[in-house]
C-alpha atoms as a PDB file:
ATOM      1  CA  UNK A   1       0.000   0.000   0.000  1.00  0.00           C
ATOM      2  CA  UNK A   2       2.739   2.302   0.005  1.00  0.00           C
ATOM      3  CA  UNK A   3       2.075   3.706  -3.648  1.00  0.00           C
ATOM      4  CA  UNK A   4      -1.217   4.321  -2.434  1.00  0.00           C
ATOM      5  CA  UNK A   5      -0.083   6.555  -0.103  1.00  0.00           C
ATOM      6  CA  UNK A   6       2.329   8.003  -1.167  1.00  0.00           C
ATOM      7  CA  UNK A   7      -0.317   9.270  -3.997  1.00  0.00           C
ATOM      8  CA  UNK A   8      -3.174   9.786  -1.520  1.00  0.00           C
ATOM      9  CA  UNK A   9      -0.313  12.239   0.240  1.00  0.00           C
ATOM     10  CA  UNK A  10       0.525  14.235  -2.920  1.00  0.00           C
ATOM     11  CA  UNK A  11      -3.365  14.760  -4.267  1.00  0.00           C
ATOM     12  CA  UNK A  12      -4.927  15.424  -0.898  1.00  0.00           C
ATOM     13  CA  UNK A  13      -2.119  18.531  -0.913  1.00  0.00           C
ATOM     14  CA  UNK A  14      -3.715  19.969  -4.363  1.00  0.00           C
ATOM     15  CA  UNK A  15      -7.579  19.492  -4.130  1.00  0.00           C
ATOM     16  CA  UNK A  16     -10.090  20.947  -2.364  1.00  0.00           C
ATOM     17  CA  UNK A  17     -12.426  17.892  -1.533  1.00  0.00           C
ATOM     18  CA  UNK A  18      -9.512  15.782   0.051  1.00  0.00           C
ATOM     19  CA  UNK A  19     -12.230  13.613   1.754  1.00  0.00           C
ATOM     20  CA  UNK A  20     -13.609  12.290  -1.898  1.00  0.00           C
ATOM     21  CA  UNK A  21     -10.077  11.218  -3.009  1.00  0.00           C
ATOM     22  CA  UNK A  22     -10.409   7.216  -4.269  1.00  0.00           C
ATOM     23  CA  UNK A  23      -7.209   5.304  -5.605  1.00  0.00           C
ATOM     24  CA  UNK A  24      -7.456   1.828  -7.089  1.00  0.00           C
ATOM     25  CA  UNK A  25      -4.783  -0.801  -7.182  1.00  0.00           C
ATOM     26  CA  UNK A  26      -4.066  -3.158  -9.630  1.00  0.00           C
ATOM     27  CA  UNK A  27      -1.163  -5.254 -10.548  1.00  0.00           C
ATOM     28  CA  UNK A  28       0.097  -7.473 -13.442  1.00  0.00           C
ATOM     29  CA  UNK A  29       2.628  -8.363 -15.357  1.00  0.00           C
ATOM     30  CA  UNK A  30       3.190  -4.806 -16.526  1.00  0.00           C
ATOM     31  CA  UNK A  31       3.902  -3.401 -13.328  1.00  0.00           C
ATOM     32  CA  UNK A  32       0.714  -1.333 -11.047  1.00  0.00           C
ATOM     33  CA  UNK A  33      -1.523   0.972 -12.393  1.00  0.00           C
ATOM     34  CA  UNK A  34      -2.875   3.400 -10.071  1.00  0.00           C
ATOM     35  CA  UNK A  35      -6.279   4.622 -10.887  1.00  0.00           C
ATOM     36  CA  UNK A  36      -7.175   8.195  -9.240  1.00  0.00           C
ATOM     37  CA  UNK A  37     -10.895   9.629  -9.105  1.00  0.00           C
ATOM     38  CA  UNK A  38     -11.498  12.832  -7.195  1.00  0.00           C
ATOM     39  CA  UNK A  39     -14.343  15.223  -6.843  1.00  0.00           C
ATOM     40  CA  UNK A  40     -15.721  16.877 -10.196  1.00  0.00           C
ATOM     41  CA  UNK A  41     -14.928  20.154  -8.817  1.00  0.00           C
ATOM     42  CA  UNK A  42     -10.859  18.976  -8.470  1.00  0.00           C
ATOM     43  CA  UNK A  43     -10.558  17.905 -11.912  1.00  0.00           C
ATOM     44  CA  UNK A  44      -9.336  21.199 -13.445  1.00  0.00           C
ATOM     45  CA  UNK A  45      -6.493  21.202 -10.620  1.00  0.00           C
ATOM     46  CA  UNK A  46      -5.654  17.493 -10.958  1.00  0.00           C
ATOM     47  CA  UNK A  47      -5.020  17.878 -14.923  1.00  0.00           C
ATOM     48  CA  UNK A  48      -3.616  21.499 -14.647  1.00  0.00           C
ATOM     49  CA  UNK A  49      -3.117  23.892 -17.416  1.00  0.00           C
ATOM     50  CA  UNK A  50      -1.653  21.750 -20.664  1.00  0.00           C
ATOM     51  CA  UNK A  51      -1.554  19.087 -18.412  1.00  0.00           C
ATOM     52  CA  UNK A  52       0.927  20.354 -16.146  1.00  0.00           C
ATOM     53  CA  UNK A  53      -0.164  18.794 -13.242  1.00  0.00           C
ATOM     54  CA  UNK A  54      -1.011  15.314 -14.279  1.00  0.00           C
ATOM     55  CA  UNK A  55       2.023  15.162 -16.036  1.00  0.00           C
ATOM     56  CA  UNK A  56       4.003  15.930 -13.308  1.00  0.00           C
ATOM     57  CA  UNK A  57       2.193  13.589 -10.633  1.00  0.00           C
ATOM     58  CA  UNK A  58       3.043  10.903 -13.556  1.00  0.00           C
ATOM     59  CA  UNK A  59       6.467  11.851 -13.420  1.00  0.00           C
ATOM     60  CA  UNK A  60       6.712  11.812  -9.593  1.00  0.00           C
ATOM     61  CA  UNK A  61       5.026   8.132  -9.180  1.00  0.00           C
ATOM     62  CA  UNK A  62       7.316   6.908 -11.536  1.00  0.00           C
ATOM     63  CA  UNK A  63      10.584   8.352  -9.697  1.00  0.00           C
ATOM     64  CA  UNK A  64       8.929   6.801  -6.641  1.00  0.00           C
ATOM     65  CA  UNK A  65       8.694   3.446  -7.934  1.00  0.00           C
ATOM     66  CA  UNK A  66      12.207   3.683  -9.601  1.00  0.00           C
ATOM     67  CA  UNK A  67      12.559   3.825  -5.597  1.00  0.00           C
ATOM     68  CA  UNK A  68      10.645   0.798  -4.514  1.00  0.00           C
ATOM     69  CA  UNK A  69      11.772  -0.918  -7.314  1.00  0.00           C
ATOM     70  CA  UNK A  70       8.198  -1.276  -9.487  1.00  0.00           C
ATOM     71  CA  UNK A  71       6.832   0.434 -12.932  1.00  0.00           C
ATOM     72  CA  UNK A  72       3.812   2.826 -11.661  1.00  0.00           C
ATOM     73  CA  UNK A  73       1.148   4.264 -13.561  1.00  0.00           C
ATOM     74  CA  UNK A  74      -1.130   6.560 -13.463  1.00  0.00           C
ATOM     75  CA  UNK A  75      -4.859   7.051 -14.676  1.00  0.00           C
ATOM     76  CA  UNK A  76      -7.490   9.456 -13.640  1.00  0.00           C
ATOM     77  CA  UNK A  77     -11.054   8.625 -14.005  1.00  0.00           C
ATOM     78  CA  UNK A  78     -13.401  11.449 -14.939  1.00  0.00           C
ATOM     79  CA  UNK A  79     -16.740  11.428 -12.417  1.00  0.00           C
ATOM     80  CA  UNK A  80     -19.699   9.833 -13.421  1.00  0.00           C
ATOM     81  CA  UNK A  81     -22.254  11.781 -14.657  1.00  0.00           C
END
């Protein structure tokens, strides 16, 4: 679980709605793909301007699990409407 948190720690510092933060595990063969959902009203901060901010949470998981020794991913689902 320590991807998990690790995430959960970086996202909970950007939004708003910290308590509606969900991450998903899932690993395979691949490595573990971390899938993010957050309030509707945190989306625009999550994804930043051009992508700023997504692209740089990618870029931090994946320093992170150069650390721990595992190939993370990122995906952020939009909210259900």
């Amino acid at each position: 679980m320590q991807e998990i948190e690790f995430l959960k720690y970086l996202v909970e510092n950007l939004v708003e709605h910290s308590d509606e933060i969900s991450i998903e595990k899932r690993d395979d063969e691949l490595g573990t793909l971390l899938t993010l959902q957050v309030h509707s009203d945190d989306m625009g901060i999550i994804i930043g301007k051009k992508w700023s901010t997504i692209n740089a949470l990618r870029s931090i998981l994946r320093l992170h699990g150069m650390k721990i020794w595992k190939k993370l991913t990122l995906k952020v689902l939009e909210e259900n409407v």
